[in-house]
N, C-alpha and C. Protein backbone atom coordinates (compact mmCIF):
# COMPACT_ATOMS: atom_id res chain seq x y z
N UNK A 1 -147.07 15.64 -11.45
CA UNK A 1 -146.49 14.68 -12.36
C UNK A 1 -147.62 14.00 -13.13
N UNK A 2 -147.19 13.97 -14.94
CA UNK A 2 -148.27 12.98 -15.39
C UNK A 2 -148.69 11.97 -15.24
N UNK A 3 -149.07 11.08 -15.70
CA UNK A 3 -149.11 9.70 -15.85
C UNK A 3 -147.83 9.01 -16.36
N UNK A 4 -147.80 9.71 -18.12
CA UNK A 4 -146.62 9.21 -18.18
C UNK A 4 -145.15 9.29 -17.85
N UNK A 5 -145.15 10.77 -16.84
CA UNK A 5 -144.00 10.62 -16.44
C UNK A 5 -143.64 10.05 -15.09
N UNK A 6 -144.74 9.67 -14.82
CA UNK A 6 -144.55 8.32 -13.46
C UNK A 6 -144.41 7.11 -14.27
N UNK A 7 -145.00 6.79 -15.06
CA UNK A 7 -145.08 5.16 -15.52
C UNK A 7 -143.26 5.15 -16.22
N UNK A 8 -142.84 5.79 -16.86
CA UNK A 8 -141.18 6.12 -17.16
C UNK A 8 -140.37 6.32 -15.70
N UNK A 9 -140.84 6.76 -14.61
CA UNK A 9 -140.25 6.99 -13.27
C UNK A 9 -140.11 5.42 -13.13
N UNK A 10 -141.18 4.58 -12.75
CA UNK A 10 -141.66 3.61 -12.19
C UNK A 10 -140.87 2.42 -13.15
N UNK A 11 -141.10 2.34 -14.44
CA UNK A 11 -139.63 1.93 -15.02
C UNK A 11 -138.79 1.62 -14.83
N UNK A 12 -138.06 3.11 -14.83
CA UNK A 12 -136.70 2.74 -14.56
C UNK A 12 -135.87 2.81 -12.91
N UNK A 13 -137.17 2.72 -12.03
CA UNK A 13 -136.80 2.40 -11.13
C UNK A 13 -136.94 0.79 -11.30
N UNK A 14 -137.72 0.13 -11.69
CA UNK A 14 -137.72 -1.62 -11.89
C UNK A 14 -136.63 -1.96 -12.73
N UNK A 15 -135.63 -1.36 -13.14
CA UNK A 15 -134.30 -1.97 -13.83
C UNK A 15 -133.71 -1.73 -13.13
N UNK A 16 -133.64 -1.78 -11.84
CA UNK A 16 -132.78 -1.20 -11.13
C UNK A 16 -132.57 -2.43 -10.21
N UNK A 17 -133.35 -3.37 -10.14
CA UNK A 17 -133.52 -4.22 -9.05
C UNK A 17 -133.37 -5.48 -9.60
N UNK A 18 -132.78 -6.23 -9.30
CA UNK A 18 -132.34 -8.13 -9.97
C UNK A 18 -133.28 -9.03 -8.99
N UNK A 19 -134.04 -9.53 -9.65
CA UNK A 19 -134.82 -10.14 -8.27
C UNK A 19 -134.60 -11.77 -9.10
N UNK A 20 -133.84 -12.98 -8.06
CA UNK A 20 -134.11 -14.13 -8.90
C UNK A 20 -135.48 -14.81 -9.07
N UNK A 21 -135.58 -15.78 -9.58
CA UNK A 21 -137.00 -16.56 -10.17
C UNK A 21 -137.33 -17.51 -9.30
N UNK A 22 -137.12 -17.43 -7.76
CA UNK A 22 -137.43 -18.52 -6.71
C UNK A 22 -138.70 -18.02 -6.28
N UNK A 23 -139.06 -18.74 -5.70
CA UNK A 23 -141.19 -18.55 -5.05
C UNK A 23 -140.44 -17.18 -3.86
N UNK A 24 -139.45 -17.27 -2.92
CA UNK A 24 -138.97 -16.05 -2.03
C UNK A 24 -138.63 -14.98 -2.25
N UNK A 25 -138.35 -15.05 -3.68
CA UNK A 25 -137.57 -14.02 -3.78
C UNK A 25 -137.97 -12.48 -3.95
N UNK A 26 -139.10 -12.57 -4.48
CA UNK A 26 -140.00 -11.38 -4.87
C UNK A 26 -140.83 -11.05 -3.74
N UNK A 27 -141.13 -12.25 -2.55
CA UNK A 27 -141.20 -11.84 -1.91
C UNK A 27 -140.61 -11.24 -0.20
N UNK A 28 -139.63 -10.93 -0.83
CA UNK A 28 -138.42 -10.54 0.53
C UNK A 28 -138.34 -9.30 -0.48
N UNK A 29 -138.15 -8.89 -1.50
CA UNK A 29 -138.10 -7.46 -2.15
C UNK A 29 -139.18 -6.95 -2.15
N UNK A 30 -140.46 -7.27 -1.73
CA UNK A 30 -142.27 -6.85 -1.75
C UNK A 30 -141.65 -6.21 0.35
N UNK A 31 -141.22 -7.12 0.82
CA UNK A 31 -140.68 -6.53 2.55
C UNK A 31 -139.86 -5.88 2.64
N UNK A 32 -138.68 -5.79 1.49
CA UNK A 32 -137.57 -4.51 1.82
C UNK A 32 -138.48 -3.25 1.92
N UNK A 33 -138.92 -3.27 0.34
CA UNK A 33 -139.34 -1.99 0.01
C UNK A 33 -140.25 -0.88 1.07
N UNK A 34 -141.02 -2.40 1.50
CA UNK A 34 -141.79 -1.76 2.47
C UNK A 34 -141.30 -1.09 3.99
N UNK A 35 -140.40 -1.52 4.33
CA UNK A 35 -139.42 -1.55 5.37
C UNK A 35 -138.39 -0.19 4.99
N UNK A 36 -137.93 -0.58 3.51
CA UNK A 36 -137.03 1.13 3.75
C UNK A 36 -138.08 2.31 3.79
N UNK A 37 -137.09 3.38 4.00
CA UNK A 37 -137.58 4.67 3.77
C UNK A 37 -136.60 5.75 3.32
N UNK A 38 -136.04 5.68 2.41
CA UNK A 38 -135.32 5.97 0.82
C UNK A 38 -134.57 5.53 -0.08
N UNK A 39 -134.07 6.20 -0.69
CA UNK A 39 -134.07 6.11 -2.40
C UNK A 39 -133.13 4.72 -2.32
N UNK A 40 -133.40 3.84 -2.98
CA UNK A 40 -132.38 2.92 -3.58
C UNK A 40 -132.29 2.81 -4.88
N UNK A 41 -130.50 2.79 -4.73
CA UNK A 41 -129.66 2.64 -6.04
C UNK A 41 -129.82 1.33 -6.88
N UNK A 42 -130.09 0.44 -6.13
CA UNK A 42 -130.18 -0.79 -6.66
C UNK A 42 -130.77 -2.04 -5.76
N UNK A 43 -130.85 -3.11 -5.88
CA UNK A 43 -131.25 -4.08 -4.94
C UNK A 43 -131.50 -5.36 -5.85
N UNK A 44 -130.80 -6.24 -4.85
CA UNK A 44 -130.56 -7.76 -5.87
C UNK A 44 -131.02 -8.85 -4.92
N UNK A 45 -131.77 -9.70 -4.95
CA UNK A 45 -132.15 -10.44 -4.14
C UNK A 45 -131.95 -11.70 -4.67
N UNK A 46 -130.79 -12.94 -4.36
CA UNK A 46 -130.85 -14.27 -4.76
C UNK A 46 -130.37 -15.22 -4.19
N UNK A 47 -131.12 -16.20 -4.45
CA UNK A 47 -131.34 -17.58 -3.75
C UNK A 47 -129.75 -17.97 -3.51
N UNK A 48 -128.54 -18.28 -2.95
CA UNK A 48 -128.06 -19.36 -2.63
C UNK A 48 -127.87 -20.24 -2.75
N UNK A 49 -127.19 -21.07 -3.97
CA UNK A 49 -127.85 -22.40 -4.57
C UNK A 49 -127.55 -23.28 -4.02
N UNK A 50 -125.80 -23.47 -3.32
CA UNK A 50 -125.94 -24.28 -2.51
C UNK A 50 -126.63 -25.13 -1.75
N UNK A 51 -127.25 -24.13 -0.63
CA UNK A 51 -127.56 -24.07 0.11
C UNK A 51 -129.13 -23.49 0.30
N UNK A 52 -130.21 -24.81 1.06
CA UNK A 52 -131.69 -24.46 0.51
C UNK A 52 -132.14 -23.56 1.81
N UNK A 53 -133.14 -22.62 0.97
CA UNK A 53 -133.65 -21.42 2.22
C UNK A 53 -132.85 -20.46 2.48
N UNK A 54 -131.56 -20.45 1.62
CA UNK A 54 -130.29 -18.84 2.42
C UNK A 54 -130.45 -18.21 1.37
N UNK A 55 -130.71 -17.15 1.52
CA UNK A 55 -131.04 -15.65 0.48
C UNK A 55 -130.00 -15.20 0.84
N UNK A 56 -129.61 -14.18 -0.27
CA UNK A 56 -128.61 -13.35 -0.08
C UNK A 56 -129.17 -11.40 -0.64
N UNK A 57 -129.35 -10.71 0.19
CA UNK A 57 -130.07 -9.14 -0.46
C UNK A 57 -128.57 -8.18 -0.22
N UNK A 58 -128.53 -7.42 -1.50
CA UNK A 58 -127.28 -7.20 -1.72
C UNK A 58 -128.28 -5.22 -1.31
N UNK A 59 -128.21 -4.55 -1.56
CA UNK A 59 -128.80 -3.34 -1.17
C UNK A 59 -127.64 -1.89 -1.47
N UNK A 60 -127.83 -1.41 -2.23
CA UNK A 60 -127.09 0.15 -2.72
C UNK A 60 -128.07 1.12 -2.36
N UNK A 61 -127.62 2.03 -1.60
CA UNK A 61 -128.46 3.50 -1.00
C UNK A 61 -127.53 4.32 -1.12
N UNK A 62 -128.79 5.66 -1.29
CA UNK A 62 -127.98 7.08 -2.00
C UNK A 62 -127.48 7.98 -0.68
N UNK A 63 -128.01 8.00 1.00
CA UNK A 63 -127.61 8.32 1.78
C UNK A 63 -127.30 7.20 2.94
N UNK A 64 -126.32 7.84 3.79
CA UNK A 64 -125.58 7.53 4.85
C UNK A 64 -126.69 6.80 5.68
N UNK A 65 -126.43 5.41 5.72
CA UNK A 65 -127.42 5.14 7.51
C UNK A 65 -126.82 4.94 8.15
N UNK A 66 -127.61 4.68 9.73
CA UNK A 66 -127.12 4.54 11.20
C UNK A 66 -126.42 3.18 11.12
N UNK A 67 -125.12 2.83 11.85
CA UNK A 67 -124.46 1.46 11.23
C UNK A 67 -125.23 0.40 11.56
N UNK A 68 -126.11 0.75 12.76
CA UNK A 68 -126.46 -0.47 12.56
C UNK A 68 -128.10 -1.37 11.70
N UNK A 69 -128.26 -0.33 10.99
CA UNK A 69 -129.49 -0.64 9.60
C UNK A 69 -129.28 -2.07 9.20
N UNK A 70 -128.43 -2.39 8.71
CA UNK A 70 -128.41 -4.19 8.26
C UNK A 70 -128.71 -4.61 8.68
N UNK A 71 -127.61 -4.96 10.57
CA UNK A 71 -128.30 -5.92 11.13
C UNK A 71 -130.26 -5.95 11.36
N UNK A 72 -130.66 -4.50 11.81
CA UNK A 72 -131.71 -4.45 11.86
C UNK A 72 -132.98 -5.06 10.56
N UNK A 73 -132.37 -4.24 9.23
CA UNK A 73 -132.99 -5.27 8.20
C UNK A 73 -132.90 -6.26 8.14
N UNK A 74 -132.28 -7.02 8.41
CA UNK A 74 -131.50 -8.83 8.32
C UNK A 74 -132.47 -9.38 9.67
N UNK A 75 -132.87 -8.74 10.87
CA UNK A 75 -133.45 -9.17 11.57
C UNK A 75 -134.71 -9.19 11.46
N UNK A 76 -135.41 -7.99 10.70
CA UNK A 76 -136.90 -7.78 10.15
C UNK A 76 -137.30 -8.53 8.96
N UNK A 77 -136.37 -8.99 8.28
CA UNK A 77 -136.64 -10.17 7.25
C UNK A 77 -136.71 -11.29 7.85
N UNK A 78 -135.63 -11.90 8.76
CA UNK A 78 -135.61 -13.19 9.58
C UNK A 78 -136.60 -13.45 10.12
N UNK A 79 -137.60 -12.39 11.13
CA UNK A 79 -138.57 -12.73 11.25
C UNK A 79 -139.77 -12.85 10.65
N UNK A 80 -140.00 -12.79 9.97
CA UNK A 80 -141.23 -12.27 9.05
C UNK A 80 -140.89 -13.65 8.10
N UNK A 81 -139.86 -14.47 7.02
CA UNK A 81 -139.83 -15.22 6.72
C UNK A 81 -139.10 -16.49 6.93
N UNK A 82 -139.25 -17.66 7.43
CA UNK A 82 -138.85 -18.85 7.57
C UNK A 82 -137.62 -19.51 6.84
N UNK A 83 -136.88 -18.17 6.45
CA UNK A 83 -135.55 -18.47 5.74
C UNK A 83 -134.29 -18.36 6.30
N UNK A 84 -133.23 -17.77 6.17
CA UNK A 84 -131.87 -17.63 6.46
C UNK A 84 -131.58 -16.47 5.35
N UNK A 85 -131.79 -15.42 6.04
CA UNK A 85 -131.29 -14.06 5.04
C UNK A 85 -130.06 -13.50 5.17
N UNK A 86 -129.07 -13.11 4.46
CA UNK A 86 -128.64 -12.32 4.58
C UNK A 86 -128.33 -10.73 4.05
N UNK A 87 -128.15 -9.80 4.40
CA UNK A 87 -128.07 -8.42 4.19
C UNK A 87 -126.59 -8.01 3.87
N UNK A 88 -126.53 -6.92 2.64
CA UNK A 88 -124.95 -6.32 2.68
C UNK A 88 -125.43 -4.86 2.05
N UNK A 89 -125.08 -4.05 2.39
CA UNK A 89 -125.71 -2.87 2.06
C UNK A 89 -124.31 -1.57 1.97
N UNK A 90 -124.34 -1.07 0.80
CA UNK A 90 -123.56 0.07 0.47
C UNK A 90 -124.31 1.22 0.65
N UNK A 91 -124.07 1.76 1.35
CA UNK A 91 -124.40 3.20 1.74
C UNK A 91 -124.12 4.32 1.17
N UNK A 92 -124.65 5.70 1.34
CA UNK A 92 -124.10 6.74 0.83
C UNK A 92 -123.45 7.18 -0.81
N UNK A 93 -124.14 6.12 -1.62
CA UNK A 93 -123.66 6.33 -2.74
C UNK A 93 -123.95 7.33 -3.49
N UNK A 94 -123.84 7.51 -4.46
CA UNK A 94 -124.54 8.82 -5.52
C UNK A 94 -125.50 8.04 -6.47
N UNK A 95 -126.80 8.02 -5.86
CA UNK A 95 -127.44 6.80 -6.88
C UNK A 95 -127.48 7.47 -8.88
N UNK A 96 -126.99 9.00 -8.75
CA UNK A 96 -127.41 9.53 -10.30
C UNK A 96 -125.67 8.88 -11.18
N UNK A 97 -124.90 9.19 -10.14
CA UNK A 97 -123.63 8.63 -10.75
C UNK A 97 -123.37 7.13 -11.08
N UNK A 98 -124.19 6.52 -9.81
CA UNK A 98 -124.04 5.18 -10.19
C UNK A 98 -124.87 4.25 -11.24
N UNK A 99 -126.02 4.96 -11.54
CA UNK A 99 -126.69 4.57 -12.73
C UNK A 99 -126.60 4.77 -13.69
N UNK A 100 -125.67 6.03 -13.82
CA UNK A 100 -124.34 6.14 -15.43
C UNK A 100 -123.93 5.09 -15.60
N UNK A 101 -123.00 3.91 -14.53
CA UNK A 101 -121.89 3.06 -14.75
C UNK A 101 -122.60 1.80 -15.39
């Protein structure tokens, strides 16, 4: 692969992701990423306004996981940051179909 057809990869994989404008937020999506190990369809990470310190990570994946992946992500974020996270994750999607819509 070239250059430029990574820097166009790399792209439009970053439109893919809603990250809000809080000091946490970018960094709980800097720990997903690192933490999964494939493709995501999408990923939205935002503050809770209510309510101070509760994140909410919304998560679209192109294959099937083991059911219990959330809780496990939701627990690997909890520890690692001093917040109140929560996880919701769609599984098994068709990430080429869903980035038509």
């Amino acid at each position: 692969m070239n250059l430029k057809e990574h820097i166009r990869m790399v792209l439009k994989e970053e439109t893919n992701f809603k990250i809000s404008d809080n000091k946490y937020s970018k960094l709980i999506k800097n720990i997903i990423l690192d933490y999964v190990n494939f493709n995501i369809c999408k990923l939205v990470v935002t503050q809770i306004e209510s309510i101070k310190n509760q994140y909410l990570v919304i998560l679209i994946t192109d294959e099937q996981l083991k059911s219990s992946y959330r809780e496990e992500l939701q627990k690997h974020l909890n520890d690692y940051l001093p917040l109140t996270i929560y996880v919701s994750i769609s599984d098994g999607q068709d990430c080429q179909n869903y980035k038509k819509i």
